[in-house]
Protein backbone atom coordinates (compact mmCIF):
# COMPACT_ATOMS: atom_id res chain seq x y z
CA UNK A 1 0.00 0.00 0.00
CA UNK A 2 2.72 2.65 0.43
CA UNK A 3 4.38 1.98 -3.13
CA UNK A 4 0.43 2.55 -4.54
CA UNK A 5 0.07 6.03 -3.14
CA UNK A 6 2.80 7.67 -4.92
CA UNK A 7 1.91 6.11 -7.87
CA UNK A 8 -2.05 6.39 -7.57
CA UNK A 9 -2.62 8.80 -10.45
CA UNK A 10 -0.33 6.38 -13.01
CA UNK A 11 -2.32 3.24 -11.59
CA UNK A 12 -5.87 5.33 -12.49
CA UNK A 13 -4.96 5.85 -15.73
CA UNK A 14 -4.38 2.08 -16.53
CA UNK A 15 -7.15 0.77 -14.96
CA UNK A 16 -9.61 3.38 -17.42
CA UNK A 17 -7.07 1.92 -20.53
CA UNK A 18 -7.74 -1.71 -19.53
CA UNK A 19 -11.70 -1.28 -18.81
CA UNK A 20 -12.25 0.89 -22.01
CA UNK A 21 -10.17 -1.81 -24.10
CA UNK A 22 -12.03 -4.42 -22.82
CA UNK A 23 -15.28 -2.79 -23.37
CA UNK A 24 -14.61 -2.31 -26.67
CA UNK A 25 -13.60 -6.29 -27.78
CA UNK A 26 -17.44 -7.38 -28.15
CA UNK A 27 -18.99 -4.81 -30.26
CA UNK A 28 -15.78 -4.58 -32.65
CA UNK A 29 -16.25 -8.56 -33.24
CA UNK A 30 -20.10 -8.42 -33.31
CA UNK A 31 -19.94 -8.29 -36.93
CA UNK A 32 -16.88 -11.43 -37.23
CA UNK A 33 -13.29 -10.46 -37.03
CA UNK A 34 -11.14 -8.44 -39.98
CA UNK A 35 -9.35 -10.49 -43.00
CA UNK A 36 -6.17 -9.88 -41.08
CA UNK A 37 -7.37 -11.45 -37.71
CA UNK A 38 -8.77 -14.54 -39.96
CA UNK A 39 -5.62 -15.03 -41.49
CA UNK A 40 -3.28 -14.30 -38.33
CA UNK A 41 -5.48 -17.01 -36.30
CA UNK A 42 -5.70 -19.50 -39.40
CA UNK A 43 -1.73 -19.15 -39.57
CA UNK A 44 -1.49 -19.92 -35.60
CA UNK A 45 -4.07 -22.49 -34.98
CA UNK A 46 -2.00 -24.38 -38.17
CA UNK A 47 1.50 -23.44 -36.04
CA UNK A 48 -0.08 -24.81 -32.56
CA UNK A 49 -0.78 -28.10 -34.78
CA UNK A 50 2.32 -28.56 -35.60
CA UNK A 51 1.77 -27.00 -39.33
CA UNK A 52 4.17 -25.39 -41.41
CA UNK A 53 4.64 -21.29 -41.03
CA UNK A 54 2.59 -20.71 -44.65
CA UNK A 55 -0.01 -18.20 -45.08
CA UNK A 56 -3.13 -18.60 -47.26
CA UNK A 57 -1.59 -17.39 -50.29
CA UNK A 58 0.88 -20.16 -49.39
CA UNK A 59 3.73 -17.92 -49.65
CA UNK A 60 6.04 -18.53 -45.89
CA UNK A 61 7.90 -15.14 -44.95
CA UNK A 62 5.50 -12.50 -46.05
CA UNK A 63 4.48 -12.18 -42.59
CA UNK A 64 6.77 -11.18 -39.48
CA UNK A 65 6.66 -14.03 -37.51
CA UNK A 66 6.40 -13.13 -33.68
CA UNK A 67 2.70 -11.97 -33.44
CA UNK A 68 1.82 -15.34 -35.43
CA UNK A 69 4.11 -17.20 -33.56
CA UNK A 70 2.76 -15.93 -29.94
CA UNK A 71 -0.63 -16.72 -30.96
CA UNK A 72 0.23 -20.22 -31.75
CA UNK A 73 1.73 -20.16 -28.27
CA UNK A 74 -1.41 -19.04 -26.73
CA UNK A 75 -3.39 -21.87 -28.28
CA UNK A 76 -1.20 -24.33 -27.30
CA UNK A 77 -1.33 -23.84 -23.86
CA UNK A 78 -5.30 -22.22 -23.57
CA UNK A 79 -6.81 -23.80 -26.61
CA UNK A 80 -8.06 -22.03 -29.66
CA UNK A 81 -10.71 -20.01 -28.23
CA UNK A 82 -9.74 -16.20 -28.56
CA UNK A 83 -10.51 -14.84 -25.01
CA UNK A 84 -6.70 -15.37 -23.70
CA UNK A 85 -5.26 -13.53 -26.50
CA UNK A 86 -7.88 -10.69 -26.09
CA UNK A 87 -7.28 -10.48 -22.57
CA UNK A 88 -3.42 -10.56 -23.28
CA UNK A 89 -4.05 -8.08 -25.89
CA UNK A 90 -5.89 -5.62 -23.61
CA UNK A 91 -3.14 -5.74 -21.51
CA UNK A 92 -0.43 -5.28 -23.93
CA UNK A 93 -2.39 -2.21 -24.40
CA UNK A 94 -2.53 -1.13 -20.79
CA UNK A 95 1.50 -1.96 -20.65
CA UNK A 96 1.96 0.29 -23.91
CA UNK A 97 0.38 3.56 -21.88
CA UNK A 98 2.39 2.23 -18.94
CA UNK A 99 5.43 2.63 -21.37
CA UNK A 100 4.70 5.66 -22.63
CA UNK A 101 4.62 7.49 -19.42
CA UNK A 102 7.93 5.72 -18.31
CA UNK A 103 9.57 6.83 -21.43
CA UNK A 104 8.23 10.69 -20.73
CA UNK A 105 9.76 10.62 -17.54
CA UNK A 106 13.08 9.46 -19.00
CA UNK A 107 13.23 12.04 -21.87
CA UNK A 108 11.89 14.94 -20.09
CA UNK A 109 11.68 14.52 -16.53
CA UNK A 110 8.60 16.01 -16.24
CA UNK A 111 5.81 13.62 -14.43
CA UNK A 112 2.83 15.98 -15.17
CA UNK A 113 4.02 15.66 -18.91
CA UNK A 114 4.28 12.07 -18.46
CA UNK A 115 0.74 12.02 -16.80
CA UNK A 116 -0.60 14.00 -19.28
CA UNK A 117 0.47 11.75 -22.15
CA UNK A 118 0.01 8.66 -20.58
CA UNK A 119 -3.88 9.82 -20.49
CA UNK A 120 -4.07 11.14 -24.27
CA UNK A 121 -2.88 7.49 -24.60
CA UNK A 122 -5.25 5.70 -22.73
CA UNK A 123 -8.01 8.03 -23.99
CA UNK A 124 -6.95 7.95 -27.84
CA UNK A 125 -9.72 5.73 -29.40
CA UNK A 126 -7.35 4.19 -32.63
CA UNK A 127 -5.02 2.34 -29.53
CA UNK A 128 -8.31 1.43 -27.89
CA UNK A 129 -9.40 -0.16 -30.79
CA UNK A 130 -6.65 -1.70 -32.06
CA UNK A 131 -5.66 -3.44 -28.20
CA UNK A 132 -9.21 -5.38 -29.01
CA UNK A 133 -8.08 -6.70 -32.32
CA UNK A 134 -6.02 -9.75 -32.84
CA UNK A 135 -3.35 -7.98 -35.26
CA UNK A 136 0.43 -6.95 -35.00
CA UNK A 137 -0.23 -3.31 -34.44
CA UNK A 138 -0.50 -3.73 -30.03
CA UNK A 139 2.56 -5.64 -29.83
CA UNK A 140 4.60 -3.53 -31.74
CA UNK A 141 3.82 -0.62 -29.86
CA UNK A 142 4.67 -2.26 -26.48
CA UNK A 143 7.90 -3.52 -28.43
CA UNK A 144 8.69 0.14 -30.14
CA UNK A 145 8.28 1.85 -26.39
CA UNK A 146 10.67 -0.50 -24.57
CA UNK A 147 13.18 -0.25 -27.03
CA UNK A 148 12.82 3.76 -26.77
CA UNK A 149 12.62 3.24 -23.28
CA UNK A 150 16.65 1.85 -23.71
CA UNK A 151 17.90 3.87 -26.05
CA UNK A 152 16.74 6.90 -23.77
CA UNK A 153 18.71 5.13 -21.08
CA UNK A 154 21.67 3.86 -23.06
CA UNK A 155 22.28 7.87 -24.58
CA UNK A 156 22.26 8.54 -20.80
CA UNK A 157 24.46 6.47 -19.67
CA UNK A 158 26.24 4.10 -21.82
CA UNK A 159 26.61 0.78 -20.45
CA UNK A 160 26.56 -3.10 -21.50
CA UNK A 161 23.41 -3.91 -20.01
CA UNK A 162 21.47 -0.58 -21.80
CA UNK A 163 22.90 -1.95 -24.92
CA UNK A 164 21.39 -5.55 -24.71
CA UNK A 165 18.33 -4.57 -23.54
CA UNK A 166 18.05 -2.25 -26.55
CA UNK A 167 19.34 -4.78 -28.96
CA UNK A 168 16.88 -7.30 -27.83
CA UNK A 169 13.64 -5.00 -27.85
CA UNK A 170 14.46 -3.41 -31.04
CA UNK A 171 15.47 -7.05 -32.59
CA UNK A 172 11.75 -8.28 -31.18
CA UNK A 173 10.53 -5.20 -32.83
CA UNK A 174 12.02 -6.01 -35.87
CA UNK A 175 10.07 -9.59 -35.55
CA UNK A 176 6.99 -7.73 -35.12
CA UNK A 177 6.84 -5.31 -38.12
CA UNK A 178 9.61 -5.42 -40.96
CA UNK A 179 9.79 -1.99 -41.32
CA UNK A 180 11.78 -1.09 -37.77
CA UNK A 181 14.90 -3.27 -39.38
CA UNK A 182 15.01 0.32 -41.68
CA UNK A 183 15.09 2.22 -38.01
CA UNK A 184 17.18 0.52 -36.05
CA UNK A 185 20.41 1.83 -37.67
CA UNK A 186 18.74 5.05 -37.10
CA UNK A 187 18.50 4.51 -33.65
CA UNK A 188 22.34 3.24 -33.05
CA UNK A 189 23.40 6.45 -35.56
CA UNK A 190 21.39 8.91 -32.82
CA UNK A 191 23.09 7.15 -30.01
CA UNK A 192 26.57 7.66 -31.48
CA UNK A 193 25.95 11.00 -32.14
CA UNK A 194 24.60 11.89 -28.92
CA UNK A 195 27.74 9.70 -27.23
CA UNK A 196 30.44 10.23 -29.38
CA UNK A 197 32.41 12.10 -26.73
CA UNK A 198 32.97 8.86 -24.60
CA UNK A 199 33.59 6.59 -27.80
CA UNK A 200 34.57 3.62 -25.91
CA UNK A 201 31.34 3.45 -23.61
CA UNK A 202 29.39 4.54 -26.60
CA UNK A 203 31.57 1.60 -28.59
CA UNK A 204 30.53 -1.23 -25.71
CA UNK A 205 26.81 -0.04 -25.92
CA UNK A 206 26.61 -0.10 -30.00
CA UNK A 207 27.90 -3.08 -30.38
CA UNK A 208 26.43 -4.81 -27.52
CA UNK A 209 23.10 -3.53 -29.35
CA UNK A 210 24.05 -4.59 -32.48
CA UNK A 211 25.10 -8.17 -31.61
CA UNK A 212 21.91 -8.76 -30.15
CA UNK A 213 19.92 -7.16 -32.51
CA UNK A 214 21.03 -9.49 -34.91
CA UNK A 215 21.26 -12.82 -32.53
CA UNK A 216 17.37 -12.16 -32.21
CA UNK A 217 17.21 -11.96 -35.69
CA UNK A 218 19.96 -14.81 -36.81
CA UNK A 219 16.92 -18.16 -36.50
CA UNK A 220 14.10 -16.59 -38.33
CA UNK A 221 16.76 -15.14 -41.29
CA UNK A 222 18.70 -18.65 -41.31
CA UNK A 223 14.91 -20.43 -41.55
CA UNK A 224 14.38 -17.65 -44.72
CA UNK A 225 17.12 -18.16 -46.42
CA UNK A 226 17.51 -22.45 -46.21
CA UNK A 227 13.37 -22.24 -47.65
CA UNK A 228 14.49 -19.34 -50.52
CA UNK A 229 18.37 -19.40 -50.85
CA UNK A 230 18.80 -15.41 -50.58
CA UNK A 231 18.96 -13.27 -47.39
CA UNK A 232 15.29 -12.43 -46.34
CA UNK A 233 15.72 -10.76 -42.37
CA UNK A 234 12.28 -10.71 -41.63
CA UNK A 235 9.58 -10.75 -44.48
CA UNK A 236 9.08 -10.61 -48.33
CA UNK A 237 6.57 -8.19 -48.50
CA UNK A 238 8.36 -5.10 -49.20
CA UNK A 239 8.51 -5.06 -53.31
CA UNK A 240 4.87 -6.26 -53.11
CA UNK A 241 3.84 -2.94 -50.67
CA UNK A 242 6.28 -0.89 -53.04
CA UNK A 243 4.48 -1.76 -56.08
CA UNK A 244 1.01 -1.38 -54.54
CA UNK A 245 1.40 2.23 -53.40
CA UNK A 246 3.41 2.69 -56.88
CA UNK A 247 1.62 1.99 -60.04
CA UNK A 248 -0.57 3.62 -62.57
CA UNK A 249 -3.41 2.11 -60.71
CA UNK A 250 -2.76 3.13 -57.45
CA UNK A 251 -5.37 3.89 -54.72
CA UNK A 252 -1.87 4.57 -52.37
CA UNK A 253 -3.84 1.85 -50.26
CA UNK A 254 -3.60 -1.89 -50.40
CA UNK A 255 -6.54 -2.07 -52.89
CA UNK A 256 -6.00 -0.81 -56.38
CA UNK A 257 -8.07 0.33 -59.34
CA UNK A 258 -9.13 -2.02 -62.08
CA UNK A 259 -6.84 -2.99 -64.98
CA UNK A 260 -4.03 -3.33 -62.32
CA UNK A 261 -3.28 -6.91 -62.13
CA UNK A 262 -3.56 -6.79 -65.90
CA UNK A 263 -0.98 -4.28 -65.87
CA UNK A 264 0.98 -6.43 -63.54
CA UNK A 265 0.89 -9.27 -65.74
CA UNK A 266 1.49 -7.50 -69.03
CA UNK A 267 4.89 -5.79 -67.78
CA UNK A 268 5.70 -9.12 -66.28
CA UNK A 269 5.64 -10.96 -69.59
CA UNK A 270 7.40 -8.07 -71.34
CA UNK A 271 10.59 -8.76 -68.87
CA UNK A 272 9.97 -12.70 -69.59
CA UNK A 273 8.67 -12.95 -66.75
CA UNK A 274 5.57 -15.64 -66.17
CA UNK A 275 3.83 -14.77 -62.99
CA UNK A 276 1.75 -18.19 -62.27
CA UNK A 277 5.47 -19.77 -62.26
CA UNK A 278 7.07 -17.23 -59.77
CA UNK A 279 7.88 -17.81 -55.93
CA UNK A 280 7.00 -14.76 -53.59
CA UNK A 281 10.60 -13.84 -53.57
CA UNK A 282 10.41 -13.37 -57.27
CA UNK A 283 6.81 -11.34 -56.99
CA UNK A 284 8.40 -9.12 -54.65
CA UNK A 285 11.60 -8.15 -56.41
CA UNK A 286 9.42 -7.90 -59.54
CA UNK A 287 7.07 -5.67 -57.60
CA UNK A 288 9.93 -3.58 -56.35
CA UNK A 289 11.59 -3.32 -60.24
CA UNK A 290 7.89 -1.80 -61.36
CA UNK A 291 7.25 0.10 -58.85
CA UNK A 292 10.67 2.01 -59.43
CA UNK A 293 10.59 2.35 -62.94
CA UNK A 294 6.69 3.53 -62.47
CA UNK A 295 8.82 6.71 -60.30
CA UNK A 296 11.56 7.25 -62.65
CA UNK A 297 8.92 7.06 -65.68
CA UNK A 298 6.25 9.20 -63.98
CA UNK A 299 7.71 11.36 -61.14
CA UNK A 300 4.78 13.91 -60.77
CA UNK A 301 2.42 11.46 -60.57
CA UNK A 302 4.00 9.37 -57.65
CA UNK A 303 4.48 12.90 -56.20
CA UNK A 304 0.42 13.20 -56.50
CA UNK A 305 0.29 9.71 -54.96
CA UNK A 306 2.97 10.59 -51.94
CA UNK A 307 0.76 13.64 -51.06
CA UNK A 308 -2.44 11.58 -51.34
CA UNK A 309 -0.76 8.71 -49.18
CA UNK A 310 -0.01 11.36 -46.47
CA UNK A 311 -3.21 12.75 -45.99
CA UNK A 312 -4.77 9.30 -45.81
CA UNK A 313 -1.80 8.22 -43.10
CA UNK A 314 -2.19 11.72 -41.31
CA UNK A 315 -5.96 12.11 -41.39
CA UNK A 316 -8.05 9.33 -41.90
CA UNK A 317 -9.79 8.09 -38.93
CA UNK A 318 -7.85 4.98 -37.16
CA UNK A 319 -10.95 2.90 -36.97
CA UNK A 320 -11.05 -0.70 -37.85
CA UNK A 321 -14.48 -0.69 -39.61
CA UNK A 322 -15.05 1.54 -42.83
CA UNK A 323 -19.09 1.39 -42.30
CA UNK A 324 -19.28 2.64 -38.58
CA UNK A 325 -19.99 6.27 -38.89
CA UNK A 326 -19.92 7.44 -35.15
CA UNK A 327 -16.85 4.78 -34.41
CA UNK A 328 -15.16 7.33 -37.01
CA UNK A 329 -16.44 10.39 -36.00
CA UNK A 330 -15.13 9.47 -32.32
CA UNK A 331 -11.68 8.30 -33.86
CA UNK A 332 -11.83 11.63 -35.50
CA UNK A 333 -12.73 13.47 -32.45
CA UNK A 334 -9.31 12.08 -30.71
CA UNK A 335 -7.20 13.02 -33.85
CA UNK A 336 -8.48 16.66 -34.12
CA UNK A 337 -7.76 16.89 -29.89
CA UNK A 338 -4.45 15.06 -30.19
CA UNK A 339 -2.88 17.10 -33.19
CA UNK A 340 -3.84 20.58 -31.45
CA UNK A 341 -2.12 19.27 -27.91
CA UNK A 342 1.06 17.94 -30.12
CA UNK A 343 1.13 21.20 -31.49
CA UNK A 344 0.77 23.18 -28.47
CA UNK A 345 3.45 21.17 -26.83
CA UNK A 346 6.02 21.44 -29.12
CA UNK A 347 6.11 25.47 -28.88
CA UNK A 348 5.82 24.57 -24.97
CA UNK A 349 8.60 22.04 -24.46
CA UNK A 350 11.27 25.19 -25.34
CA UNK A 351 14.41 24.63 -25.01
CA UNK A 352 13.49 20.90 -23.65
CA UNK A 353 12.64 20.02 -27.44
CA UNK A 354 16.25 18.73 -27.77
CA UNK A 355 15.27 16.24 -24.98
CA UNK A 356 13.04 14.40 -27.58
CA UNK A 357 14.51 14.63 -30.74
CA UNK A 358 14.80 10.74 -30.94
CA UNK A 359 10.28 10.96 -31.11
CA UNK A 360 10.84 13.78 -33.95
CA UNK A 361 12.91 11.30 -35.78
CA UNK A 362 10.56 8.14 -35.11
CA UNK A 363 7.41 10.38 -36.53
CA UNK A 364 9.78 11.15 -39.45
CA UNK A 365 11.05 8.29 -40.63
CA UNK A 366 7.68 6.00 -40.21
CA UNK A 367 5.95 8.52 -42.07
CA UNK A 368 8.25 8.53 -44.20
CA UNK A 369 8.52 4.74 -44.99
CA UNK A 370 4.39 4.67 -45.68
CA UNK A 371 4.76 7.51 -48.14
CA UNK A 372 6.86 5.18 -50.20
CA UNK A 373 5.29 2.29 -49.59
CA UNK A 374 1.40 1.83 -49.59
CA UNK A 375 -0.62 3.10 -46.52
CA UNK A 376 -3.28 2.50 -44.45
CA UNK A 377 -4.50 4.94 -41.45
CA UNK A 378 -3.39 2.31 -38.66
CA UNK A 379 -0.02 2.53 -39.83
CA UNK A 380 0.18 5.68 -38.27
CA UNK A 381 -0.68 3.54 -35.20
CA UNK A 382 3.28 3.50 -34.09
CA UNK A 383 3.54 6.75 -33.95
CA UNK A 384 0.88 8.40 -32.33
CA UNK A 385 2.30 7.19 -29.35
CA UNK A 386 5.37 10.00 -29.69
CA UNK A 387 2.60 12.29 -30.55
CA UNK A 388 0.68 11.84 -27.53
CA UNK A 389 3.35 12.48 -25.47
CA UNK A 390 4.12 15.31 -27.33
CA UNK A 391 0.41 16.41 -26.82
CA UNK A 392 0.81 15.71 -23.05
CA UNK A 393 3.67 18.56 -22.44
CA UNK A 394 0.46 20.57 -24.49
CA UNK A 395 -2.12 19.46 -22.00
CA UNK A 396 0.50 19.91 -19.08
CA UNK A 397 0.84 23.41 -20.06
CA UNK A 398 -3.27 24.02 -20.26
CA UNK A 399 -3.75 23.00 -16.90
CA UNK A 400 -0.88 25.41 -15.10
CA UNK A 401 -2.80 28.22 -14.93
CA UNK A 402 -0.30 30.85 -14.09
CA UNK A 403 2.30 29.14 -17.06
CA UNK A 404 -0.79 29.03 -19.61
CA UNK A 405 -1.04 32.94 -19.23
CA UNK A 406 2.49 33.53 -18.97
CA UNK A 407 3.29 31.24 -22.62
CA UNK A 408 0.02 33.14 -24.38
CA UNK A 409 1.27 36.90 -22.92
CA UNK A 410 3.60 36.17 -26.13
CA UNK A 411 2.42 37.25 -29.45
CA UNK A 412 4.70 34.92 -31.11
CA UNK A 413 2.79 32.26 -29.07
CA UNK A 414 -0.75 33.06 -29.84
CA UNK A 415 -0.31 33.12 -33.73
CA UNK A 416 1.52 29.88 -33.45
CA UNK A 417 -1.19 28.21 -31.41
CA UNK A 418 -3.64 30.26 -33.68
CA UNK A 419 -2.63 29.45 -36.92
CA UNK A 420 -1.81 25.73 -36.02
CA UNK A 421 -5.54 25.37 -35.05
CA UNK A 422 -6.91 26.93 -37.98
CA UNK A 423 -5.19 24.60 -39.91
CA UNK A 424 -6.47 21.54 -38.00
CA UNK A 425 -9.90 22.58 -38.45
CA UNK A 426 -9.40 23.77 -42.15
CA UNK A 427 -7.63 19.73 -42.56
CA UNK A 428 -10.42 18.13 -41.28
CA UNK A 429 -13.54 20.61 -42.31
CA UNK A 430 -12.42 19.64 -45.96
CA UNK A 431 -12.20 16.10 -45.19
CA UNK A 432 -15.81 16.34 -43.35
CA UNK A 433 -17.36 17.86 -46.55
CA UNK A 434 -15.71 15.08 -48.63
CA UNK A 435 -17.04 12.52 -46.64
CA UNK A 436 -20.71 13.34 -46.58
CA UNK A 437 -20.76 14.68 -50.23
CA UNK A 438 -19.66 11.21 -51.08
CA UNK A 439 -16.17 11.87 -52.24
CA UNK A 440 -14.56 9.56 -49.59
């Protein structure tokens, strides 16, 4: 009872994540779970059998293999009824908030920022919804936030221990989604810089990092490349995403116009290429080859598609049904209140911005990484984290009284905080009279 006192405001907060989360899981399945769900349960119920790691298109590394793998685990031991991994799911999502405000109070050392943040994370509906669905996006957040979590620590103090523990979140990340093996380099450059005064602490932690980045990596990579015979880290999917946010009949999503797997085919066969005799290793560096000639050949119109892309990662509701008006409009709701806290609390953090530079960069390159890829508005999921925390040094500042009047006494400060909410509302006014005139 004495170490819950200190910590009664943290403890609130998780408790409202975990009930709203697991209010959520029944009406989200009332209607039968998503394609992804199907697939991810079909792949681990086969797994728990003792089946081989193939997906429905019976292609065997398009999919990172821990979620898949952990399900498999959970049916093993509980049996293939879904309540275990909802409940684990639910709580992933309570550990992620948890995470959140830990890794606020390690970058800033503010606890009413960390507070703050931790609620706009329990609160945000897209990570409520998405801790009662069976899919990757949970996990990876919990796995994104702990290696954060270390690499805050490690640019602190550089040590053997803060390098393993980064090397073996961020390689578990990497198992999770595909696309942090791109940002973990990233990560180990910031550290560097930010260390490069004590090179041989900053050496120990690297390469501690880097050694067991790849150990975690090394059995799933080794399984890839004995089943294909070329080096395939973590999945295959990456000239097939490419080519689907790249082409002529590009929605920027997963789902293209018609005419495009005619298209497909047609520049296939003019490289000599038959697709019904290719392996997904072949699809994916032909999807990649397309996909950059399609850039070179057309650059203003894959400029079109990258600004279209962004305002569908950036804006569109994080909601897992596309039928559910007022699920949307709530999802909605949380983006509009998030993106005017973020930007509030970046003018508020002052000279503390440096302090979180490593979230700037995560925002960035994520972003990034959809804009050339295709997108969907979840895959903004691993970021809003960093943006929530961002919004909690804006919600900190809202509730000091005396510093809210002292930050808005500055002209500077009102047209920024002005200006930055006309544009929110102008962003998603436009996108308001697109959706009910039909054009969304």
């Amino acid at each position: 009872m004495q170490w819950i006192g200190p910590h009664r405001d943290i403890l609130l907060i998780a408790f409202v994540a975990f009930v709203l989360r697991l209010s959520v899981i029944a009406p989200l399945h009332a209607q039968g779970y998503t394609s992804d769900e199907k697939e991810y349960i079909a792949l681990a119920v086969k797994v728990a059998h003792g089946g081989p790691f193939i997906d429905s298109n019976g292609d065997r590394s398009t999919k990172a293999p821990l979620w898949p793998l952990l399900l498999a685990g959970m049916f093993k031991l509980f049996g293939e009824g879904v309540f275990v991994p909802h409940l684990l799911n639910a709580l992933a999502g309570v550990l992620a908030v948890l995470l959140g405000f830990l890794l606020a109070i390690e970058a800033t050392g503010d606890r009413r920022v960390a507070l703050a943040g931790a609620t706009m994370m329990a609160l945000y509906p897209g990570l409520i919804i998405y801790a009662a669905i069976l899919q990757t996006e949970t996990l990876y957040i919990v796995l994104l936030l702990l290696a954060f979590l270390w690499w805050e620590r490690a640019h602190k103090q550089a040590s053997l221990r803060n390098g393993l523990m980064l090397g073996l979140f961020a390689g578990l990340a990497t198992l999770t989604r595909a696309v942090f093996f791109g940002f973990f380099p990233v990560m180990l450059v910031m550290l560097w810089l930010k260390g490069k005064h004590r090179l041989r602490d900053s050496a120990v932690t690297l390469g501690a990092a880097t050694l067991v980045w790849w150990a975690v990596l090394a059995p799933w990579t080794f399984r890839n490349y004995t089943l294909h015979g070329t080096f395939v880290p973590v999945s295959s999917w990456g000239g097939i995403s490419l080519l689907l946010g790249n082409n002529p009949y590009s929605t920027g999503t997963w789902s293209s116009k018609p005419g495009f797997e005619e298209w497909v085919k047609k520049e296939a066969e003019h490289r000599g290429i038959r697709l019904a005799e290719t392996n997904e290793i072949e699809r994916s560096a032909l999807g990649r080859d397309l996909a950059l000639a399609y850039v070179a050949d057309h650059p203003m119109d894959a400029l079109n598609l990258t600004i279209k892309k962004l305002y569908m990662y950036a804006v569109y509701p994080i909601a897992h049904s596309d039928t559910a008006v007022a699920v949307q409009a709530v999802c909605v709701a949380g983006d509009m209140g998030l993106y005017v806290l973020a930007g509030l609390g970046v003018l508020a953090l002052g000279k503390a911005r440096h302090k979180v530079s490593g979230w700037f960069v995560a925002i960035l390159f994520f972003s990034a990484v959809h804009m050339l890829m295709h997108v969907e508005a979840r895959y903004r999921l691993p970021v809003v984290p960093f943006i929530a925390l961002l919004a909690g040094a804006g919600g900190a500042l809202l509730m000091d009284t005396q510093a809210r009047r002292e930050f808005l006494h500055i002209p500077r400060h009102r047209r920024w905080v002005g200006s930055w909410m006309t544009a929110v509302v102008v962003v998603y006014g436009y996108t308001a009279w697109q959706f009910f005139s039909g054009k969304l």
